[in-house]
Protein backbone atom coordinates (compact mmCIF):
# COMPACT_ATOMS: atom_id res chain seq x y z
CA UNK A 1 1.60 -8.77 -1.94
CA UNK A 2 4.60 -6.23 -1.96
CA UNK A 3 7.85 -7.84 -0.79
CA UNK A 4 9.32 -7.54 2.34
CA UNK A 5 11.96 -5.53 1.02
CA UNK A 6 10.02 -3.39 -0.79
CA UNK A 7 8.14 -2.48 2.50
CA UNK A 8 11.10 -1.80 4.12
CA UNK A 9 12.63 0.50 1.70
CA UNK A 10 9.41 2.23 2.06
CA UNK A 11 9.53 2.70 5.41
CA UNK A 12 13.51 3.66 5.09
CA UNK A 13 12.57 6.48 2.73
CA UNK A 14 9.89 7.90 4.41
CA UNK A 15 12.03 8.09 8.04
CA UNK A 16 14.85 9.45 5.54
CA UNK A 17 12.56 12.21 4.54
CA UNK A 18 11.96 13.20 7.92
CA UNK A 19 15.17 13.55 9.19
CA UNK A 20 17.81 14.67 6.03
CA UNK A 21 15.42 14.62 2.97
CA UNK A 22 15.35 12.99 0.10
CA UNK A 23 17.59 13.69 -2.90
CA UNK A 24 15.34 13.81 -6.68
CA UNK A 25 16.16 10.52 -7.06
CA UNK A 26 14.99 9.31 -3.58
CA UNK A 27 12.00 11.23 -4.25
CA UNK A 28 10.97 9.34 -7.25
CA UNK A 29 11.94 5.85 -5.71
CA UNK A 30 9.98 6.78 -3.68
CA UNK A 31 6.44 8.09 -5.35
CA UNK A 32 7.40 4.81 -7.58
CA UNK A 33 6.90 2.64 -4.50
CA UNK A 34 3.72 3.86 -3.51
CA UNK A 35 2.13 3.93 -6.05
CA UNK A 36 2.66 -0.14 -6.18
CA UNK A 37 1.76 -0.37 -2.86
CA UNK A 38 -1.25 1.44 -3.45
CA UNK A 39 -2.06 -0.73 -6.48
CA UNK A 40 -1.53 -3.98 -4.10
CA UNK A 41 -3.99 -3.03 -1.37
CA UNK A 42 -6.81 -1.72 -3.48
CA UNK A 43 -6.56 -5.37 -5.62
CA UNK A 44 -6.13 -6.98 -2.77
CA UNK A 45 -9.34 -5.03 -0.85
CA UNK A 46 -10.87 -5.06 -4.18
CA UNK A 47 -11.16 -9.10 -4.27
CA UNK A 48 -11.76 -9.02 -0.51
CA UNK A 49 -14.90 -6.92 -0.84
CA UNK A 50 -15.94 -8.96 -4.35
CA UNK A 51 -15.65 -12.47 -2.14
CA UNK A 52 -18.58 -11.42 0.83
CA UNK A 53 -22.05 -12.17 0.69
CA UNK A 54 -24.65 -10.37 2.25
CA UNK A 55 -27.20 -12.30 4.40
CA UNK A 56 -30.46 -10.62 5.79
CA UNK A 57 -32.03 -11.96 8.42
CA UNK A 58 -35.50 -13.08 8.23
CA UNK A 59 -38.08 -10.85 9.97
CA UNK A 60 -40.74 -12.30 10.77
């Protein structure tokens, strides 16, 4: 799980880009972040999806 900090620096960058832009370096913080918040949720929906089991029901 990405920190709490992390997430909010996220969120500070992207209402920063919104209103003034972001310098280069901003930028890069920036696609930096993302990307491992990107990584986090598709491990973390990765080993959600791996962990259900599929029941049918019986027809009869």
């Amino acid at each position: 799980m990405l920190s709490q900090a992390k997430l909010q620096r996220i969120n500070e960058l992207a209402r920063k880009k919104k209103t003034q832009g972001l310098t280069p370096s901003e930028a890069e913080e920036q696609r930096l972040l993302r990307e491992e918040y990107l990584a986090v949720f598709r491990k973390t929906f990765r080993d959600h999806l791996d962990r259900i089991t599929v029941v049918e029901a019986d027809h009869h």
